[in-house]
Protein backbone atom coordinates (compact mmCIF):
# COMPACT_ATOMS: atom_id res chain seq x y z
CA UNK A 1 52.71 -15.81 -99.48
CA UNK A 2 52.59 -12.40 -100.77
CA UNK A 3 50.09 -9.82 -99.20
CA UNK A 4 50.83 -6.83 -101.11
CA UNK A 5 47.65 -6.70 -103.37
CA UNK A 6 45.47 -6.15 -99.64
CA UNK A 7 42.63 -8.14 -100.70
CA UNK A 8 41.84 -7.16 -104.51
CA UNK A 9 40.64 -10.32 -106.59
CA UNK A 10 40.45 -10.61 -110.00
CA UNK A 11 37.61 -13.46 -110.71
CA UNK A 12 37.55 -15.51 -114.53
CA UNK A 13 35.38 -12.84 -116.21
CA UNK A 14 38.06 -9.98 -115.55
CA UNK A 15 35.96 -8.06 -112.41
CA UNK A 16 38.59 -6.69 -109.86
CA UNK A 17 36.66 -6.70 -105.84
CA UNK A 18 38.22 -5.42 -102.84
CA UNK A 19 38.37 -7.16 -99.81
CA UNK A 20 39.70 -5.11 -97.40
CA UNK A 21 41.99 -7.28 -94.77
CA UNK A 22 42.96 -6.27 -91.53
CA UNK A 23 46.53 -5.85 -90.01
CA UNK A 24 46.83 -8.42 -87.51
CA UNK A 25 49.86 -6.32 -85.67
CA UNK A 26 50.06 -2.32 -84.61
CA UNK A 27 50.77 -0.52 -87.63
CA UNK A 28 50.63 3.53 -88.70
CA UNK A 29 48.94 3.07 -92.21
CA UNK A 30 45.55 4.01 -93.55
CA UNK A 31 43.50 2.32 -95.35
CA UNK A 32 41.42 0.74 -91.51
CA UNK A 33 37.56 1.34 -91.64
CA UNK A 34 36.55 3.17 -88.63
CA UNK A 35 33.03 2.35 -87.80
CA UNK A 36 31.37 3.12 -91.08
CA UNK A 37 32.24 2.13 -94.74
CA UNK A 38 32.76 5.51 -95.28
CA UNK A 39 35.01 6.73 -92.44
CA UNK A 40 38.25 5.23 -93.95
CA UNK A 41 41.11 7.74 -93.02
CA UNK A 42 43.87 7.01 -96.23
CA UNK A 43 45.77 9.96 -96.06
CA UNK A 44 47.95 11.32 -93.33
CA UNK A 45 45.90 14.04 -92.72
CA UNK A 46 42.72 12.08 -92.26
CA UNK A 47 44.48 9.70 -90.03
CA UNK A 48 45.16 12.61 -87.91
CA UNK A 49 41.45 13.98 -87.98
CA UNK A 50 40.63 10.50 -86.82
CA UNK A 51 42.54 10.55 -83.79
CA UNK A 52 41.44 13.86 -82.91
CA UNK A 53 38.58 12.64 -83.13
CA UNK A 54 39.42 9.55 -80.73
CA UNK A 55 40.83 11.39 -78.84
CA UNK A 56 38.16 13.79 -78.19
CA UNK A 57 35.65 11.16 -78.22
CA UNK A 58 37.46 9.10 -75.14
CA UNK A 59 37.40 12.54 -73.58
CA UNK A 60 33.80 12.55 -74.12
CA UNK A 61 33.38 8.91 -72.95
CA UNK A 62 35.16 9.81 -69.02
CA UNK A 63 32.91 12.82 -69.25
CA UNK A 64 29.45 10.07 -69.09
CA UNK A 65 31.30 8.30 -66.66
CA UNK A 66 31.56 11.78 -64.13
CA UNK A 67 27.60 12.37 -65.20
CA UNK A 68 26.84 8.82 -63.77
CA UNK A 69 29.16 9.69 -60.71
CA UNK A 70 27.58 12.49 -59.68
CA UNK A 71 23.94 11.01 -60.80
CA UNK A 72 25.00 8.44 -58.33
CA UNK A 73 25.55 10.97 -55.35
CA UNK A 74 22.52 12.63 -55.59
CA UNK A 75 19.98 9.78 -55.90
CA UNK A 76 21.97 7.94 -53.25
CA UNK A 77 20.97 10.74 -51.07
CA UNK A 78 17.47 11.05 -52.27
CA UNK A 79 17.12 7.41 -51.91
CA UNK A 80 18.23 8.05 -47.82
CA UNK A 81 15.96 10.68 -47.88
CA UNK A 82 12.86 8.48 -49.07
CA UNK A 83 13.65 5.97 -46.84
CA UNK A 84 14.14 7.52 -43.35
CA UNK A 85 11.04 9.22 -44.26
CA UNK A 86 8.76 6.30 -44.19
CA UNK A 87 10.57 4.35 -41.61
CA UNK A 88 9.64 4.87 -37.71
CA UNK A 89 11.83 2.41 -35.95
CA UNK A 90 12.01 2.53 -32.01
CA UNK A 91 15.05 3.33 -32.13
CA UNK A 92 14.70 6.80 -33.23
CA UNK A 93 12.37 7.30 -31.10
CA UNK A 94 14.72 6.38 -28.29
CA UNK A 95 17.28 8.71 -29.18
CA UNK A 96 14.28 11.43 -29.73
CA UNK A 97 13.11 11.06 -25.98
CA UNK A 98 16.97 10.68 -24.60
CA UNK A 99 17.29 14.34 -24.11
CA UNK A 100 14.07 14.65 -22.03
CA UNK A 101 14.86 11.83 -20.59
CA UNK A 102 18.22 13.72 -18.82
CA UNK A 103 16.49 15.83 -18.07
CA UNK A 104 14.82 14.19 -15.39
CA UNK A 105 17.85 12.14 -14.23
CA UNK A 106 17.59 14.81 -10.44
CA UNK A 107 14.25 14.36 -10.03
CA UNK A 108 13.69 10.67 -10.28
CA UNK A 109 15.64 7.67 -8.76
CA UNK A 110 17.77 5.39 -9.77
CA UNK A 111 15.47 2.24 -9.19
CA UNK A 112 12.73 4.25 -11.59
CA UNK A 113 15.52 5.26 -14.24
CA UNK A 114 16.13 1.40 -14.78
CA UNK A 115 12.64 0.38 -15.40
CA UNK A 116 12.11 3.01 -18.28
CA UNK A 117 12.03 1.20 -21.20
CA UNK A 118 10.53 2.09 -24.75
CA UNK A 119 7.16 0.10 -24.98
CA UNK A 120 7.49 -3.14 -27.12
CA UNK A 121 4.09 -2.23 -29.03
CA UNK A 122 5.91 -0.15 -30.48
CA UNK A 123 6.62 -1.14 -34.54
CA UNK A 124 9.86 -2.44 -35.59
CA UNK A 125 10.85 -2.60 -39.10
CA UNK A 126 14.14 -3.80 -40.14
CA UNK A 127 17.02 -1.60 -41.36
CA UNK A 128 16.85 -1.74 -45.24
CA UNK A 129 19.86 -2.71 -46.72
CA UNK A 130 18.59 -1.95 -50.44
CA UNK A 131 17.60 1.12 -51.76
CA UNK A 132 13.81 1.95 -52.88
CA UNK A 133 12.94 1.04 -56.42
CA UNK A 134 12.82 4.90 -57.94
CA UNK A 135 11.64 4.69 -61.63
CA UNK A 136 12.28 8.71 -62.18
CA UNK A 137 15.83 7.72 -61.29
CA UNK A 138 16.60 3.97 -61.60
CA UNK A 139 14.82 4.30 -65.37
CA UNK A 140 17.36 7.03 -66.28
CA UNK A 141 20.16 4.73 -64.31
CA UNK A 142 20.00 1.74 -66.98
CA UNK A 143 19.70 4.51 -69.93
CA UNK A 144 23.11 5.97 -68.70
CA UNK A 145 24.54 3.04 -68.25
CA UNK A 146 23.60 1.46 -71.43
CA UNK A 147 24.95 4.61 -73.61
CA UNK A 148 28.98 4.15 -71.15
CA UNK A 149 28.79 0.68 -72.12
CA UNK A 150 27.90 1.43 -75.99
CA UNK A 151 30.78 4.28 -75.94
CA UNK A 152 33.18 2.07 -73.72
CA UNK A 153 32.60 -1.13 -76.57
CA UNK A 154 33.06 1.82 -79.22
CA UNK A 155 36.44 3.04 -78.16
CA UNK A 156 37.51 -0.94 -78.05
CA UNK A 157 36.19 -1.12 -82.03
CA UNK A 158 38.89 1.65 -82.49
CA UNK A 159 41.31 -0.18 -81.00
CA UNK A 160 40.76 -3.35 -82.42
CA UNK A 161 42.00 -1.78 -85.73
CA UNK A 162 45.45 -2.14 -84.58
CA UNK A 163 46.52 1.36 -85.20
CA UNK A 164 48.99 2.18 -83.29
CA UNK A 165 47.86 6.21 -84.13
CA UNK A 166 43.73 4.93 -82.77
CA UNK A 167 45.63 3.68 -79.71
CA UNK A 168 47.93 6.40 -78.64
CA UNK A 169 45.01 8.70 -79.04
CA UNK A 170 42.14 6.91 -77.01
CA UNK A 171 44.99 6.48 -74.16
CA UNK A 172 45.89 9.88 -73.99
CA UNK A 173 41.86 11.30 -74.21
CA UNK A 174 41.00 8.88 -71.48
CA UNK A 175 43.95 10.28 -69.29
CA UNK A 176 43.04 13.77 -70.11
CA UNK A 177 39.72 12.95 -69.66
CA UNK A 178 40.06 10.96 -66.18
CA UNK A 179 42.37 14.03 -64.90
CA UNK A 180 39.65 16.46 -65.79
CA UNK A 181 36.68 14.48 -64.59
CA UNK A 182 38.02 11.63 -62.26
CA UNK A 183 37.11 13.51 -59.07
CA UNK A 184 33.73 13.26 -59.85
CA UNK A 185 33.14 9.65 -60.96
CA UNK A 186 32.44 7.00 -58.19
CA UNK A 187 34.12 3.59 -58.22
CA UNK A 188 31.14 1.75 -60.19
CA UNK A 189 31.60 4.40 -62.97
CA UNK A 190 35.02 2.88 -63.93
C-alpha cells in the first residue's frame, strides 16, 4: 500500500481533495495541523516557530500551576482565619484561663486545684475538618482550575501530533518551567 500521495483524491469528475492523514509514529516533518486549520507549520522554519511556541506555552502552563499554588496558600490561611474566628470551643478557653490559673497554684490547695473544672454549659462545637464555603475564593478556585486543565489537555493535542520536534519542546518548557516555578506550586497543582 503506497502512502506517498498523503491523502489527495482524485474523484470521477477530475476534482483533486486533500485529506490530510496523520503519522501514526514520531516523525520531524511538517505538514501536522496544530490546533487551527491555519496553524500548519510546512517549512523548517515554521516548525521551529511552533516549538518556540510550545515551548513557551508549557512554560506558561507551570506558570498557572505556581498561581494556583500560591492561590492555595493564601486562602488556606484565610479559610483558618474565618474559622477560628467564629468558633469558641472550651477548649480555648481552657488554655486562655491556664495562665491565671498558675497563678494561683500558692495560694490555693491541692484538694481545690482538682475540683476546677471548665463548666459543661459551656458550648462545644466540633473541630471542622472542611474548610468554609468562600465564593470570593472557591468561585475563582474552579475558574483556575478549569483554564490548567484546558492548557494541560492543550499541550497533550500537541503531542498527539507525533512530532517528535512538538515533543522535545513541551518537555523541555515544562522542565524549565517547573525549575522556575516548582517551589511555588503545591502538590494538587501537579
Amino acid at each position: 500500500m503506497d502512502h506517498s500521495d498523503h491523502g489527495t483524491s482524485t474523484s470521477s469528475d477530475g476534482t483533486t481533495t486533500m485529506s490530510h492523514s496523520m503519522v501514526p509514529y514520531l516523525h520531524f516533518a511538517g505538514g501536522d495541523y496544530l490546533y487551527f486549520t491555519a496553524w500548519r507549520p510546512t517549512s523548517a522554519g515554521a516548525i521551529a516557530g511552533a516549538c518556540i511556541g510550545l515551548f513557551l506555552f508549557a512554560i506558561f502552563e507551570r506558570w498557572v500551576a505556581a498561581l494556583r499554588g500560591v492561590f492555595e496558600h493564601h486562602w488556606k490561611h484565610r479559610a483558618l482565619l474565618l474559622s477560628s474566628k467564629y468558633s469558641s470551643r472550651s477548649e480555648d478557653l481552657a488554655q486562655a484561663l491556664e495562665p491565671s490559673l498558675k497563678g494561683k497554684e500558692s495560694s490555693t490547695s491541692s484538694h481545690e486545684q482538682e475540683s476546677f473544672q471548665i463548666p459543661s454549659y459551656l458550648p462545644r462545637s466540633p473541630r471542622r475538618t472542611i474548610p468554609p464555603f468562600v465564593p470570593s475564593q472557591d468561585i475563582l478556585r474552579g475558574i483556575l482550575y478549569a483554564f490548567h486543565v484546558f492548557l494541560g489537555y492543550a499541550l497533550m493535542l500537541a503531542v498527539m501530533t507525533y512530532n517528535a520536534g512538538y515533543i522535545i519542546s513541551i518537555i523541555a518548557g515544562l522542565g524549565v518551567g517547573e525549575v522556575l516555578f516548582g517551589r511555588m506550586t503545591t502538590g494538587s497543582a501537579h
